[in-house]
C-alpha atoms as a PDB file:
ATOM      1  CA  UNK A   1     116.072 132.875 144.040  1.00  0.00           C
ATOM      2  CA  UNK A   2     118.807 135.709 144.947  1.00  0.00           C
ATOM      3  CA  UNK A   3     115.864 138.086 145.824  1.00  0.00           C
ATOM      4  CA  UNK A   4     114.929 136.199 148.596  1.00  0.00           C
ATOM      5  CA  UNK A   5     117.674 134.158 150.081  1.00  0.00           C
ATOM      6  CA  UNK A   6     118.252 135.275 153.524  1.00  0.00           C
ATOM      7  CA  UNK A   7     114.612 137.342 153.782  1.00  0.00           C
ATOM      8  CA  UNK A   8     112.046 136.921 156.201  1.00  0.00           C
ATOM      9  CA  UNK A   9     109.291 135.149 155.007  1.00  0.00           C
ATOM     10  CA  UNK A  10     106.841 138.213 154.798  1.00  0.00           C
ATOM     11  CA  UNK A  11     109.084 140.246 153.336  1.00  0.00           C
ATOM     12  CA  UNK A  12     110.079 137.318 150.610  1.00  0.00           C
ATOM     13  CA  UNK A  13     106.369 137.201 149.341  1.00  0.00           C
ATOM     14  CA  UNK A  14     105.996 140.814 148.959  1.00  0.00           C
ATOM     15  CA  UNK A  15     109.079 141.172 146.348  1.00  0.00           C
ATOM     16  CA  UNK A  16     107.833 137.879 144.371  1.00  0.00           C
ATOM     17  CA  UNK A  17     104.419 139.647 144.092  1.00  0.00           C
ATOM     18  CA  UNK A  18     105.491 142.800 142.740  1.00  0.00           C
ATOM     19  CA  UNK A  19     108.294 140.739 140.589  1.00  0.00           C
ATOM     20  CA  UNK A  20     107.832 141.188 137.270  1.00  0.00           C
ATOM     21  CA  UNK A  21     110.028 138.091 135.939  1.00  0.00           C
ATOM     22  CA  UNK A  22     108.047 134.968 134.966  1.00  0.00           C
ATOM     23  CA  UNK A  23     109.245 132.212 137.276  1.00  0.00           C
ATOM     24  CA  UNK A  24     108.161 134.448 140.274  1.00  0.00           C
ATOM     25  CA  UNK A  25     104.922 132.944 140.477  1.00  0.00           C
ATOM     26  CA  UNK A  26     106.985 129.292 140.384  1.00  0.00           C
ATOM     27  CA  UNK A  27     109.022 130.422 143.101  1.00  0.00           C
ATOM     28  CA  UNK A  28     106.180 131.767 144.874  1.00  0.00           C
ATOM     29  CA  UNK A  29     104.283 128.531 144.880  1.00  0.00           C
ATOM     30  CA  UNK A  30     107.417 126.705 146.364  1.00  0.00           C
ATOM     31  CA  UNK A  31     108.058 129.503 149.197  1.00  0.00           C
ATOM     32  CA  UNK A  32     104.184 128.775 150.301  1.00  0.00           C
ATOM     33  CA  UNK A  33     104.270 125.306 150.380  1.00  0.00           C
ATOM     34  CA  UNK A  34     107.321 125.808 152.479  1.00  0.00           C
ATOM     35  CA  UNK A  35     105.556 127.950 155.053  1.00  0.00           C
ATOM     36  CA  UNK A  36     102.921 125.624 155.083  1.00  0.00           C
ATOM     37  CA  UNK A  37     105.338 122.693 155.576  1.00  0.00           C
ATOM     38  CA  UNK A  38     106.844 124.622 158.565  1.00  0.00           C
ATOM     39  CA  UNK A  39     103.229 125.504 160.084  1.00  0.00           C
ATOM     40  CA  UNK A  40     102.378 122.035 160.330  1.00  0.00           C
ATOM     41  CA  UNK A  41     105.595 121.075 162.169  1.00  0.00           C
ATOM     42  CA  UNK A  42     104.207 124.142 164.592  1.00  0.00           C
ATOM     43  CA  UNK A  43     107.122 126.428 163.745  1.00  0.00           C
ATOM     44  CA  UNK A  44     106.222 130.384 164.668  1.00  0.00           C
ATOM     45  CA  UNK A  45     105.479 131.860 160.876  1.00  0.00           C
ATOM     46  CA  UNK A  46     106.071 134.966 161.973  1.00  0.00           C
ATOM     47  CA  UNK A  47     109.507 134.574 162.908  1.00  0.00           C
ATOM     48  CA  UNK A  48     110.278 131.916 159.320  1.00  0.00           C
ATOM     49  CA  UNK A  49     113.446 133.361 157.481  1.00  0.00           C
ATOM     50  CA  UNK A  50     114.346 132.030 153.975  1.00  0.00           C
ATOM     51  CA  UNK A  51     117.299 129.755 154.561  1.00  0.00           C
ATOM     52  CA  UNK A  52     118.118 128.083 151.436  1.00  0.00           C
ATOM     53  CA  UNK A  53     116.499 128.638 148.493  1.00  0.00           C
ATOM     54  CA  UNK A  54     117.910 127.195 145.037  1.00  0.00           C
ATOM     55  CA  UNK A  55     117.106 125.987 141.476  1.00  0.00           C
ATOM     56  CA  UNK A  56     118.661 122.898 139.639  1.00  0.00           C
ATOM     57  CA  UNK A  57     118.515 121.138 136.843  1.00  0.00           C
ATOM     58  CA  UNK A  58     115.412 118.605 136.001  1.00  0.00           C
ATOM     59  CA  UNK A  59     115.344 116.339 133.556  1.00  0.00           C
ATOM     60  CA  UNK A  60     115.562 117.292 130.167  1.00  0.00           C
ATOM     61  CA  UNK A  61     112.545 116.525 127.525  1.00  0.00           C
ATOM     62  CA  UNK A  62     113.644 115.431 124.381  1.00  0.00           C
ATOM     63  CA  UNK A  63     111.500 116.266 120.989  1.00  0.00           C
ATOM     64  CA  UNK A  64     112.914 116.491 117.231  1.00  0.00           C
ATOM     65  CA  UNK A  65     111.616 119.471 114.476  1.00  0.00           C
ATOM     66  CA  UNK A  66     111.099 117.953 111.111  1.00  0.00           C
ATOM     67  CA  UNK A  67     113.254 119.634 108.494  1.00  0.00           C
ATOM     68  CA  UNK A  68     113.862 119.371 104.755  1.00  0.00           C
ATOM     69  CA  UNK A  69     115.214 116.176 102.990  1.00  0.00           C
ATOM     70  CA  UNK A  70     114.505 114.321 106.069  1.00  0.00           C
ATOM     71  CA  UNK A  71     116.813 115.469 108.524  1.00  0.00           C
ATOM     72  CA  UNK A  72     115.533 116.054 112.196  1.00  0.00           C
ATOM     73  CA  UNK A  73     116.582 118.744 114.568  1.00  0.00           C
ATOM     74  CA  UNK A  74     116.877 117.688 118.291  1.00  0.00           C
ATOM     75  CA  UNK A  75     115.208 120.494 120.989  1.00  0.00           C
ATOM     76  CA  UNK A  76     115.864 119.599 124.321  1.00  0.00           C
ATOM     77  CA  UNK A  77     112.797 121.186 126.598  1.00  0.00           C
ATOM     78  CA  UNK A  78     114.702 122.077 129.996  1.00  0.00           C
ATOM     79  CA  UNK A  79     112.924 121.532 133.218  1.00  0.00           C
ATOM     80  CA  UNK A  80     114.120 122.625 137.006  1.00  0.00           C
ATOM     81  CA  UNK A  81     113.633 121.423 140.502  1.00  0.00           C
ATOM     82  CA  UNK A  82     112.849 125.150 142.853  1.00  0.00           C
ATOM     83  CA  UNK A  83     113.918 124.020 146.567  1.00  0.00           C
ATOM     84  CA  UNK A  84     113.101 126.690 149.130  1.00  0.00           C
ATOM     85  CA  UNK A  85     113.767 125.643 152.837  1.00  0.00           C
ATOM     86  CA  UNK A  86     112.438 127.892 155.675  1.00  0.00           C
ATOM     87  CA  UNK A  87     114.034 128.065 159.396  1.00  0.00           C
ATOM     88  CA  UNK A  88     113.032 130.160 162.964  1.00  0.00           C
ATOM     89  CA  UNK A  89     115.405 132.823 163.738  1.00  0.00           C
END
């Protein structure tokens, strides 16, 4: 999310393509849906610049691991919430 806070739009898509971390592709997703939110509402795309763009905590999945003599290990399967807000400039 620091690679593209404060970026144009354009510019913003072109460093999550050629991003080679996984979540990328996440962020990606949530940056086009945000341009496409802002198109509808008959904002200029041309002119969009990355205004906010942030990552917290979902809720967390709980699932146990079977171990010997009976015992159970807790893993806790973290999720996130991407937000990505777009603005004219």
């Amino acid at each position: 999310m620091d690679l593209i806070r404060g970026k144009r739009v354009d510019t913003a898509q072109t460093i999550l393509q050629m991003s080679k971390q996984r979540a990328a592709v996440f962020i990606g997703a949530a940056l086009k849906a945000a341009i496409a939110n802002a198109d509808q509402a008959e904002a200029d795309v041309r002119r969009l610049v990355v205004t906010d763009a942030r990552v917290d905590a979902g809720p967390t999945i709980k699932r146990f691991q079977p171990k010997d003599r009976g015992r159970a290990h807790p893993i806790l399967k973290r999720t996130s919430h991407l937000t990505v807000a777009v603005d004219e400039r």
